[in-house]
C-alpha atoms as a PDB file:
ATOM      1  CA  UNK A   1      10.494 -16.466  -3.134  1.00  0.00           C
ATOM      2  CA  UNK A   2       7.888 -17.286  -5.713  1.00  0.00           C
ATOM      3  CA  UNK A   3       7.283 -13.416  -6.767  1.00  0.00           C
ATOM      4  CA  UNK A   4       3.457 -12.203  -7.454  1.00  0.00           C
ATOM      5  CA  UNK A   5       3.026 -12.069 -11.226  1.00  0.00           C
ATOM      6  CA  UNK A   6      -0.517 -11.529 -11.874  1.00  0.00           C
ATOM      7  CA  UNK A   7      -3.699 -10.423 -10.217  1.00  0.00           C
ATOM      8  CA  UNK A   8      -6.889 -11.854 -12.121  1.00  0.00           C
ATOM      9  CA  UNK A   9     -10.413 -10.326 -11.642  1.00  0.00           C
ATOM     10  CA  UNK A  10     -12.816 -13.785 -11.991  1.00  0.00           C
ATOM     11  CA  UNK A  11     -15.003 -11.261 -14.414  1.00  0.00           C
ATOM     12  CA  UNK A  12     -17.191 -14.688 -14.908  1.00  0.00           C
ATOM     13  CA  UNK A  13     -18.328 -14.866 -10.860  1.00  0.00           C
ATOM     14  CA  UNK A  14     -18.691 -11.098 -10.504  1.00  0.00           C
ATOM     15  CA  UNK A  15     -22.917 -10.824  -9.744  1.00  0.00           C
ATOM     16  CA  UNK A  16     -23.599  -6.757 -11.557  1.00  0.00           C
ATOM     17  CA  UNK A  17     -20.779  -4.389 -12.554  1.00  0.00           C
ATOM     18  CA  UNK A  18     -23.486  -1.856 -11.649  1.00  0.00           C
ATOM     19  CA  UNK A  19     -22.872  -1.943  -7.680  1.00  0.00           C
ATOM     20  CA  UNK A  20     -20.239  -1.024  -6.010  1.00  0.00           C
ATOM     21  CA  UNK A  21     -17.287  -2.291  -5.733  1.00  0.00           C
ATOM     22  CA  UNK A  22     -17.568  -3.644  -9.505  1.00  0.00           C
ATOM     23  CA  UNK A  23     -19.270  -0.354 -11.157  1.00  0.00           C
ATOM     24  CA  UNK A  24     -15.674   1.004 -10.077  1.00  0.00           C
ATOM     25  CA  UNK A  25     -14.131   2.098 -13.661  1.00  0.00           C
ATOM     26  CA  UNK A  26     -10.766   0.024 -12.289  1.00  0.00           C
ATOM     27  CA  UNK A  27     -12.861  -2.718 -11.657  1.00  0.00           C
ATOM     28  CA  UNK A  28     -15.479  -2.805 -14.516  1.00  0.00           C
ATOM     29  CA  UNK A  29     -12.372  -3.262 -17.147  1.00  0.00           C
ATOM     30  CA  UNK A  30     -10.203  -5.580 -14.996  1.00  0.00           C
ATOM     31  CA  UNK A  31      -8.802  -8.938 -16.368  1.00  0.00           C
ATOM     32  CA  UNK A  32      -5.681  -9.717 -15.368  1.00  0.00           C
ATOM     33  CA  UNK A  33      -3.098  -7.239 -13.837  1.00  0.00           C
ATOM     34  CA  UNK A  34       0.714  -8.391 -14.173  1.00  0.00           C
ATOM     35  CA  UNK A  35       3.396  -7.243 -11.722  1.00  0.00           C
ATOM     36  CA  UNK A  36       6.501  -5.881 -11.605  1.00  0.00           C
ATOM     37  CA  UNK A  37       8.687  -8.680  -9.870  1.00  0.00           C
ATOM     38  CA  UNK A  38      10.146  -5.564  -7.570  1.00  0.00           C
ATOM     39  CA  UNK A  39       8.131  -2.605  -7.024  1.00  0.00           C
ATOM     40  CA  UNK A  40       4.277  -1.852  -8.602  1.00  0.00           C
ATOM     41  CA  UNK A  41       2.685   1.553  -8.021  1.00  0.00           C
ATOM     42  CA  UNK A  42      -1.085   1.951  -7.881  1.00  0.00           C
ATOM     43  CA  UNK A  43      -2.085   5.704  -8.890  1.00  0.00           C
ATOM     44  CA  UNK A  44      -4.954   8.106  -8.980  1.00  0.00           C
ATOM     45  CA  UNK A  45      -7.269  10.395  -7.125  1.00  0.00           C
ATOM     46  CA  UNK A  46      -9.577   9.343  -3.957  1.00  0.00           C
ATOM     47  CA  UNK A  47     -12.470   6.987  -5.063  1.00  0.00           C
ATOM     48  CA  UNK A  48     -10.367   6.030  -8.520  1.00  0.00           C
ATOM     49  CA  UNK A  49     -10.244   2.156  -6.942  1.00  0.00           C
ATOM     50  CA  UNK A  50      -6.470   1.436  -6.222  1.00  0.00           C
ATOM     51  CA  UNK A  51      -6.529   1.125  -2.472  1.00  0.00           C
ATOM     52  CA  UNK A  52      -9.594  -0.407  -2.996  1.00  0.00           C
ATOM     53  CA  UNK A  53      -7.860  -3.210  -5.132  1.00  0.00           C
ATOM     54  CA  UNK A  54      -5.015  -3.195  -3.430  1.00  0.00           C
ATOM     55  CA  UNK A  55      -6.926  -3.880  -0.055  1.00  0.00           C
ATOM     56  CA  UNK A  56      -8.735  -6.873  -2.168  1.00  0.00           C
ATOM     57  CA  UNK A  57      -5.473  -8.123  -2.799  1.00  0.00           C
ATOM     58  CA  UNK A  58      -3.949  -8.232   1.242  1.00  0.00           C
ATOM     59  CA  UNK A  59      -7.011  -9.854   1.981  1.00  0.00           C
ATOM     60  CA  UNK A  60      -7.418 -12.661  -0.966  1.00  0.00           C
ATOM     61  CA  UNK A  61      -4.206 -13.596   0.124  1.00  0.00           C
ATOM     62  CA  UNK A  62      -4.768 -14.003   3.544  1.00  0.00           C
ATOM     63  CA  UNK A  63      -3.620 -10.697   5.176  1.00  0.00           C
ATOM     64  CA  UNK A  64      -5.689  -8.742   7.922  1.00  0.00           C
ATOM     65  CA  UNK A  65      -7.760  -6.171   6.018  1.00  0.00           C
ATOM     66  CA  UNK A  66      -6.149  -3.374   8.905  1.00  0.00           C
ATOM     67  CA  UNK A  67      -2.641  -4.974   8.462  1.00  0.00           C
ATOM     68  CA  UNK A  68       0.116  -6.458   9.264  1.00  0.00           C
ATOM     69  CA  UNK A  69       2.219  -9.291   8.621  1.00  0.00           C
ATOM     70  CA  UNK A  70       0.842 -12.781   6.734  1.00  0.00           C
ATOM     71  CA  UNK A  71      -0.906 -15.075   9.122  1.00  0.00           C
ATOM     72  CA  UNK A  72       0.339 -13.193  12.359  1.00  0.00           C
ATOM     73  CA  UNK A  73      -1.869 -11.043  13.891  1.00  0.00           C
ATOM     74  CA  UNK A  74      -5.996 -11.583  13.713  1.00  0.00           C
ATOM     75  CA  UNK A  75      -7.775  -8.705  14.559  1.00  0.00           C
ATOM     76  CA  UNK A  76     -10.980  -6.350  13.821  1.00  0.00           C
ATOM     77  CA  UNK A  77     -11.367  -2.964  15.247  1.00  0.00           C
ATOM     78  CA  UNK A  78     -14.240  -2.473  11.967  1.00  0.00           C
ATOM     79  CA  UNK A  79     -14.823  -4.949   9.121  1.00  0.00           C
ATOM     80  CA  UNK A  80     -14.793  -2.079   6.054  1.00  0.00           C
ATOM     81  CA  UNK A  81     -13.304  -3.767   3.447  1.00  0.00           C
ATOM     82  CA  UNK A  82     -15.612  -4.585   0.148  1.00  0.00           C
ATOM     83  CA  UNK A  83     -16.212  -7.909  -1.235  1.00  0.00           C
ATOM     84  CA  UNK A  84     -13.905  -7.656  -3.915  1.00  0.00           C
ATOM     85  CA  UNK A  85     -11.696 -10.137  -2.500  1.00  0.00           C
ATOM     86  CA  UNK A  86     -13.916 -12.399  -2.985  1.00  0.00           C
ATOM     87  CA  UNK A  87     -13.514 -12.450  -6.943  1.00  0.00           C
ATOM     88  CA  UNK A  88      -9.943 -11.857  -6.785  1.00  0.00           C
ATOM     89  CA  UNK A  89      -7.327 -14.401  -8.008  1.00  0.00           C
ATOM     90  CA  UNK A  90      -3.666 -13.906  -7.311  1.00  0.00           C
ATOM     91  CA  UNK A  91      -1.038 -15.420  -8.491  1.00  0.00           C
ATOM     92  CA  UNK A  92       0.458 -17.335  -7.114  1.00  0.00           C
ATOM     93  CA  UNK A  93      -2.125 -17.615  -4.531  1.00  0.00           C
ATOM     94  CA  UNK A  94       0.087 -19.127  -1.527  1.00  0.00           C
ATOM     95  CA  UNK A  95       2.426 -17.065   0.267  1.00  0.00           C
ATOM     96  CA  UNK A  96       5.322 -17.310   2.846  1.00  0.00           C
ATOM     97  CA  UNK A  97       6.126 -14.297   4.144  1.00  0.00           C
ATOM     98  CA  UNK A  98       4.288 -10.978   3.551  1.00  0.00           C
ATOM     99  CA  UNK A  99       3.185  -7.572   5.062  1.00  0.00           C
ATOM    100  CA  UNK A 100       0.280  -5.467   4.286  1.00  0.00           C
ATOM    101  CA  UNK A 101       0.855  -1.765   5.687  1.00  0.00           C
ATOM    102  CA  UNK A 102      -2.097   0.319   6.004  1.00  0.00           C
ATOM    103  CA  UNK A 103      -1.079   4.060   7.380  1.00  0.00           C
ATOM    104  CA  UNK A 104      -4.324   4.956   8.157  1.00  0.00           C
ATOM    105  CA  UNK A 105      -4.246   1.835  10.516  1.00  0.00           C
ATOM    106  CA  UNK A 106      -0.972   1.409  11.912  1.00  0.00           C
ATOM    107  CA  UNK A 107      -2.649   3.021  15.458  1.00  0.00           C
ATOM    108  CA  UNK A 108      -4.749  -0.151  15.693  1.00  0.00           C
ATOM    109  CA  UNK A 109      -1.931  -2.259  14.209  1.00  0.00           C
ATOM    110  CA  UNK A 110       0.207  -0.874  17.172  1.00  0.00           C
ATOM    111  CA  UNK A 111      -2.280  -1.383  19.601  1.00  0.00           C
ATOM    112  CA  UNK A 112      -2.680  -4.875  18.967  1.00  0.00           C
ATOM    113  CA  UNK A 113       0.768  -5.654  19.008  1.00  0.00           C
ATOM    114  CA  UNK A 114       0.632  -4.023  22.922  1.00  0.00           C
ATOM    115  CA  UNK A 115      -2.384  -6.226  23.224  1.00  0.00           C
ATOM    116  CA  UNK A 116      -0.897  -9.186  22.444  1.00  0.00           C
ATOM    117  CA  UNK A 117       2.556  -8.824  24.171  1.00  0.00           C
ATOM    118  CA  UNK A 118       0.619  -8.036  27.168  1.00  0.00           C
ATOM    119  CA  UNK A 119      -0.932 -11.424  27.255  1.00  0.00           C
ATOM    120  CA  UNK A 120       0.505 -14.346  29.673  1.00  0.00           C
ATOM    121  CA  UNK A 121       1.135 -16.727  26.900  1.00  0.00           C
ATOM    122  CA  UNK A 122       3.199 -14.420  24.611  1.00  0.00           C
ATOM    123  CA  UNK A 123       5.995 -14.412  27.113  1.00  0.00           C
ATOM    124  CA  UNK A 124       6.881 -17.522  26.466  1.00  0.00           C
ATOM    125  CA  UNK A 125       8.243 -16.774  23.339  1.00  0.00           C
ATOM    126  CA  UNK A 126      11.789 -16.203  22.564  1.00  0.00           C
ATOM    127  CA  UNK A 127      11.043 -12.735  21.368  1.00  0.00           C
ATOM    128  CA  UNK A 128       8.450 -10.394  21.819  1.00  0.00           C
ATOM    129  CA  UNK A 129       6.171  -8.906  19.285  1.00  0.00           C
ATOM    130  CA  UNK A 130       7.210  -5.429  19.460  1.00  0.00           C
ATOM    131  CA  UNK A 131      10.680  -7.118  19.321  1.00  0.00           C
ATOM    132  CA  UNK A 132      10.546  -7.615  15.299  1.00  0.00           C
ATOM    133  CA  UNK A 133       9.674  -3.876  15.013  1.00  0.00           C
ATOM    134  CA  UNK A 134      12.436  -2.438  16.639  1.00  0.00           C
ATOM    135  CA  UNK A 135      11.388  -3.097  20.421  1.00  0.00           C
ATOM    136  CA  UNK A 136      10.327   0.138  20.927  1.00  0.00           C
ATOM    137  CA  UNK A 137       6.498   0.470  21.349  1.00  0.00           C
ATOM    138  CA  UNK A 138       5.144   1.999  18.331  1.00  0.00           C
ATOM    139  CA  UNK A 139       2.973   4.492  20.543  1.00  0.00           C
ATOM    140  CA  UNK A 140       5.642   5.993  21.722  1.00  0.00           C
ATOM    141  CA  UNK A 141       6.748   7.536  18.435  1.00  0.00           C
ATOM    142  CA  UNK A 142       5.261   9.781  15.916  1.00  0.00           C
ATOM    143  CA  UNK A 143       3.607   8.633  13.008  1.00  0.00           C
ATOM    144  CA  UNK A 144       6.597   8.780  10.756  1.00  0.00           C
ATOM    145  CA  UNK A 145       8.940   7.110  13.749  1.00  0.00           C
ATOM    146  CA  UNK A 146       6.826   4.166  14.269  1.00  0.00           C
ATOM    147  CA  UNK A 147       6.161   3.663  10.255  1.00  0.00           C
ATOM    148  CA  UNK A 148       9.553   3.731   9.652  1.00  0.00           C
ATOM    149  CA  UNK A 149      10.631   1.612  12.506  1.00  0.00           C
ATOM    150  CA  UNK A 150       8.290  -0.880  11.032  1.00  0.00           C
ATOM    151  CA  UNK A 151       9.908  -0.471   6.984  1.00  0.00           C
ATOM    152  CA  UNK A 152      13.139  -1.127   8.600  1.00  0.00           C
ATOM    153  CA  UNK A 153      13.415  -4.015  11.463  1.00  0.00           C
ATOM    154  CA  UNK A 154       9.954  -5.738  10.376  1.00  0.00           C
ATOM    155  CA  UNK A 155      10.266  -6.113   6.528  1.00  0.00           C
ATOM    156  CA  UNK A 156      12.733  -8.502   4.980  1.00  0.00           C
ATOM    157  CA  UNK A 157      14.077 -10.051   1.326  1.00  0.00           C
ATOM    158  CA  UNK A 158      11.671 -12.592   0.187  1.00  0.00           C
ATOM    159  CA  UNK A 159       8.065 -10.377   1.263  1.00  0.00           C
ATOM    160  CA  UNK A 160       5.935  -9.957  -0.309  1.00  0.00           C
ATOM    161  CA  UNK A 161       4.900  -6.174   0.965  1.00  0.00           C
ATOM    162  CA  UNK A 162       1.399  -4.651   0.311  1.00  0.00           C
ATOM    163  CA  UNK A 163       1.359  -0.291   0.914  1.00  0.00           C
ATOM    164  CA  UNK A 164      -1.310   1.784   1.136  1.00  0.00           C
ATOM    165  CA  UNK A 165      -0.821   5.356   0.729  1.00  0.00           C
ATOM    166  CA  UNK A 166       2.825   5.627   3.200  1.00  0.00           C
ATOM    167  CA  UNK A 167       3.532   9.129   2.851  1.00  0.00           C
ATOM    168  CA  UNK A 168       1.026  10.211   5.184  1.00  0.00           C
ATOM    169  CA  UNK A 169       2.967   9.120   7.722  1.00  0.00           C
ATOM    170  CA  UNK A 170       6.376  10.601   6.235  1.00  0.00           C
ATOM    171  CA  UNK A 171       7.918  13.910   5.700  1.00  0.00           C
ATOM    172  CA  UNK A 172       9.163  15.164   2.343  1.00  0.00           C
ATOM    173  CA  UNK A 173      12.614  14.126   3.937  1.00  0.00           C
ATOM    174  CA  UNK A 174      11.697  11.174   5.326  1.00  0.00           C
ATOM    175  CA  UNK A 175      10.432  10.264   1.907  1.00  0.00           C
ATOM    176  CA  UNK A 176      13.276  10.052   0.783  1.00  0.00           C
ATOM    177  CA  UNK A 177      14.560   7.706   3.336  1.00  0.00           C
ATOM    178  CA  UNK A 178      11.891   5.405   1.922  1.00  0.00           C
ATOM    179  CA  UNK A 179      12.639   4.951  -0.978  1.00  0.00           C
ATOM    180  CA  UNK A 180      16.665   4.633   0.340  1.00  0.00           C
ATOM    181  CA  UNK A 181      15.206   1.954   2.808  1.00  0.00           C
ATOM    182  CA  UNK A 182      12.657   0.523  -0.265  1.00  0.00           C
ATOM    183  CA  UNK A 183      15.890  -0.138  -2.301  1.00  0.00           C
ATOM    184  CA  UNK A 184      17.956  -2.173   0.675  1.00  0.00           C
ATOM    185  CA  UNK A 185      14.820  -4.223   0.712  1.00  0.00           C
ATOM    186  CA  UNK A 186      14.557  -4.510  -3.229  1.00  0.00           C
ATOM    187  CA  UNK A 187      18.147  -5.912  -3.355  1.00  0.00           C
ATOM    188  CA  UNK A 188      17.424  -8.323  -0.875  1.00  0.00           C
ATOM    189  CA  UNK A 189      14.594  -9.991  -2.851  1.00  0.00           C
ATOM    190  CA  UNK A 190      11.641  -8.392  -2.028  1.00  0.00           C
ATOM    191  CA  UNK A 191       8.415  -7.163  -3.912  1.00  0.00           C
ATOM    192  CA  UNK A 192       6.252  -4.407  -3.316  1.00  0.00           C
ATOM    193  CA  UNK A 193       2.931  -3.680  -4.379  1.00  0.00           C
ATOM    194  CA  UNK A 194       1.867   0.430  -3.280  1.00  0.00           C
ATOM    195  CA  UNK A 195      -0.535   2.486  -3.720  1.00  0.00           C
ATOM    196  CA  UNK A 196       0.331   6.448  -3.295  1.00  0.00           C
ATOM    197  CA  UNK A 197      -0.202   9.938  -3.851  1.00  0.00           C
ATOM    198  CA  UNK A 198       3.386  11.235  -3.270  1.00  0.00           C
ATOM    199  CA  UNK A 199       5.499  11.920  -6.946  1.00  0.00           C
ATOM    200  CA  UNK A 200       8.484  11.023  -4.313  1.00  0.00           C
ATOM    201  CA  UNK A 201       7.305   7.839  -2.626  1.00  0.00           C
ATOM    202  CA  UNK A 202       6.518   7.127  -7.045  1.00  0.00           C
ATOM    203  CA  UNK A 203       9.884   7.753  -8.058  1.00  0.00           C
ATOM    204  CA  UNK A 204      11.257   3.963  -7.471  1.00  0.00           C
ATOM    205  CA  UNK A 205      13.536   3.869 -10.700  1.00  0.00           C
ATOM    206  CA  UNK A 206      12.090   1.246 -13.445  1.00  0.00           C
ATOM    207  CA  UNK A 207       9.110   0.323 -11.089  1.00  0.00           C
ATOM    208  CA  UNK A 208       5.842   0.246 -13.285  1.00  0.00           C
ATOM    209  CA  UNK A 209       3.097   2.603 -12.483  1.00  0.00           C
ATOM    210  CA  UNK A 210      -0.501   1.783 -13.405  1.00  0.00           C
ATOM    211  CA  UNK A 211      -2.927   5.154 -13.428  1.00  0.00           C
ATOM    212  CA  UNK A 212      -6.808   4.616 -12.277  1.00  0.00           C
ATOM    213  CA  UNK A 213      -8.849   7.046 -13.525  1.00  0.00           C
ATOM    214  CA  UNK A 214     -12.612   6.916 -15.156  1.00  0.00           C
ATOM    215  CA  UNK A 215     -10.916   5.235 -18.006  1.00  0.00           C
ATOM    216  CA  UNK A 216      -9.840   2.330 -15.921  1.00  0.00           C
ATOM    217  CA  UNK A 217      -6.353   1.409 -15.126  1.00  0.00           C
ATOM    218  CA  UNK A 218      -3.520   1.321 -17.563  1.00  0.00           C
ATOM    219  CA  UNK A 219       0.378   1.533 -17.373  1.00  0.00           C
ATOM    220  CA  UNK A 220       1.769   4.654 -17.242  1.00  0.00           C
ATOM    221  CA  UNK A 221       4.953   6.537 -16.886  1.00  0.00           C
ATOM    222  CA  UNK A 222       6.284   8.809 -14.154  1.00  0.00           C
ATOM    223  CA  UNK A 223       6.462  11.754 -15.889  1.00  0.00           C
ATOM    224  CA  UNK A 224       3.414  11.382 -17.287  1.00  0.00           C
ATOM    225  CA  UNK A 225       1.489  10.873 -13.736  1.00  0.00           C
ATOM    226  CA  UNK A 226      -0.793  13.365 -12.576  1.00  0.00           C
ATOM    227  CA  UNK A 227       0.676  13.456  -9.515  1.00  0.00           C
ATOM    228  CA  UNK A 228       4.031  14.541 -11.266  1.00  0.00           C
ATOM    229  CA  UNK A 229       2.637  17.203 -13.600  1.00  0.00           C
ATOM    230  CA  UNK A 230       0.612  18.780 -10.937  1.00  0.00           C
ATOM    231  CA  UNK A 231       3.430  19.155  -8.221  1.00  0.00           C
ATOM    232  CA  UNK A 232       5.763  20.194 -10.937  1.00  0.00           C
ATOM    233  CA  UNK A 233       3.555  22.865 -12.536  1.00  0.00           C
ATOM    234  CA  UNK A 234       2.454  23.929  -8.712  1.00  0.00           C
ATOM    235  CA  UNK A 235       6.187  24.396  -7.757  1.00  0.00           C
ATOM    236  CA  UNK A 236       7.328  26.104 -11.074  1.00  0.00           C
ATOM    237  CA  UNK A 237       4.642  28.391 -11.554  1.00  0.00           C
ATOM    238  CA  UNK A 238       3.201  28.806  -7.693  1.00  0.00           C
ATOM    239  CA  UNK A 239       2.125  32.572  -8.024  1.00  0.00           C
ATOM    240  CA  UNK A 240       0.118  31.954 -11.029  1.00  0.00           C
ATOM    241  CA  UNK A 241      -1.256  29.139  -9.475  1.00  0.00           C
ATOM    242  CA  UNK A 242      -2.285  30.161  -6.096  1.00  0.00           C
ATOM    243  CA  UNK A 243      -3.980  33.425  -7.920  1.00  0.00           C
ATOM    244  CA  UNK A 244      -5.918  30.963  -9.928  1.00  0.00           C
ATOM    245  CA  UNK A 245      -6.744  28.845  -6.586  1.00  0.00           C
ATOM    246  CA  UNK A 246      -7.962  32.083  -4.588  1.00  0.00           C
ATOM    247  CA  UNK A 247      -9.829  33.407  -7.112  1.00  0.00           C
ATOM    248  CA  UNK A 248      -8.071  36.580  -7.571  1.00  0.00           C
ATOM    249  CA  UNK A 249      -6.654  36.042 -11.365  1.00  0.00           C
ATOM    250  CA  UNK A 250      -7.748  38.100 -13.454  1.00  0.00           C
END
């Protein structure tokens, strides 16, 4: 597999950096954005860009903008996506196998695969559908069953695999099993590109970890997350804080 190195903004084509998507703080700065050849974390707070850009990404390289796998399944419950992708340039820019997982999706991901495995021609195949995520009809789990049905039968070495905010399908516990399950997939020659919020899902040893924030984006490291310090100084100090929170320090 020919591992995503780069992402390049083309600056040159962009019409104003004073609408939106562009007037973005990630966005106004970007040039070029190297990858990790395993596992890249996108960080920062709602509306800092990074699912944003990563959803720019999926679709420049040819992925669904609601998901799934490269090429495979072409649906649109809403177009919502910005045209960002538009001015995006990845490298390299042809893929073989990839998967763009969207939690905040995966109902109408699930639904689709239903849809099409319910159609006359699709039982010709050797396999169905639902058959490369387990065989088990995604509806019929929770959230965190059907996600992690998906991370384990549908993902393989040599994916390239887009993620967009995972843990809010997934338990502190079965956070963990993520990252267990993001390391079998790691060793097998895959590459990951994810954007989160958890300080668990971030804790991939030696995976870089770019911040957005109004400053733009910029490589960071774990500790030195937000996401990290505020969990950590929640946990340690949790009386002081939730005084502070409900108003009733003094």
């Amino acid at each position: 597999m020919a591992h995503l190195s780069e992402v390049r903004l083309r600056r040159e084509a962009v019409p104003s950096f004073e609408r939106y998507p562009f007037s973005l703080p990630a966005v106004r700065g970007l040039d070029r954005l190297r990858l990790h050849p395993s596992v890249t974390y996108f960080v920062g707070e709602n509306g800092s860009g990074k699912s944003t850009l990563l959803e720019a990404l999926a679709v420049s390289l040819g992925f669904n903008a609601e998901g799934g796998a490269l090429r495979e399944l072409d649906f649109s419950t809403r177009a919502s996506h910005s045209e960002l992708y538009e001015y995006i340039e990845p490298r390299p820019s042809l893929l073989k196998y990839g998967f763009f997982l969207r939690a905040e999706s995966l109902f109408n991901l699930a639904t689709e695969i239903e849809r099409v495995d319910s159609e006359g021609w699709a039982r010709a195949l050797p396999k169905k559908t639902i058959d490369y995520f387990g065989g088990r009809s995604l509806h019929e789990q929770s959230h965190g069953e059907s996600f992690l049905a998906l991370f384990q039968n549908k993902l393989h070495g040599g994916m390239l695999v887009l993620m967009d905010e995972p843990e809010a399908a997934l338990s502190p516990i079965r956070q963990m099993s993520f990252l267990t399950i993001l390391h079998r997939h790691v060793r097998s020659g895959a590459q990951f590109v994810i954007a989160t919020h958890s300080p668990i899902v971030l804790a991939y040893p030696e995976a870089w970890i770019y911040q957005f924030d109004e400053e733009g984006v910029r490589r960071t490291e774990y500790e030195e997350t937000e996401h990290y310090r505020v969990y950590r100084d929640f946990l340690q100090n949790r009386e002081l804080s939730l005084r502070v929170l409900l108003g009733e320090e003094e």
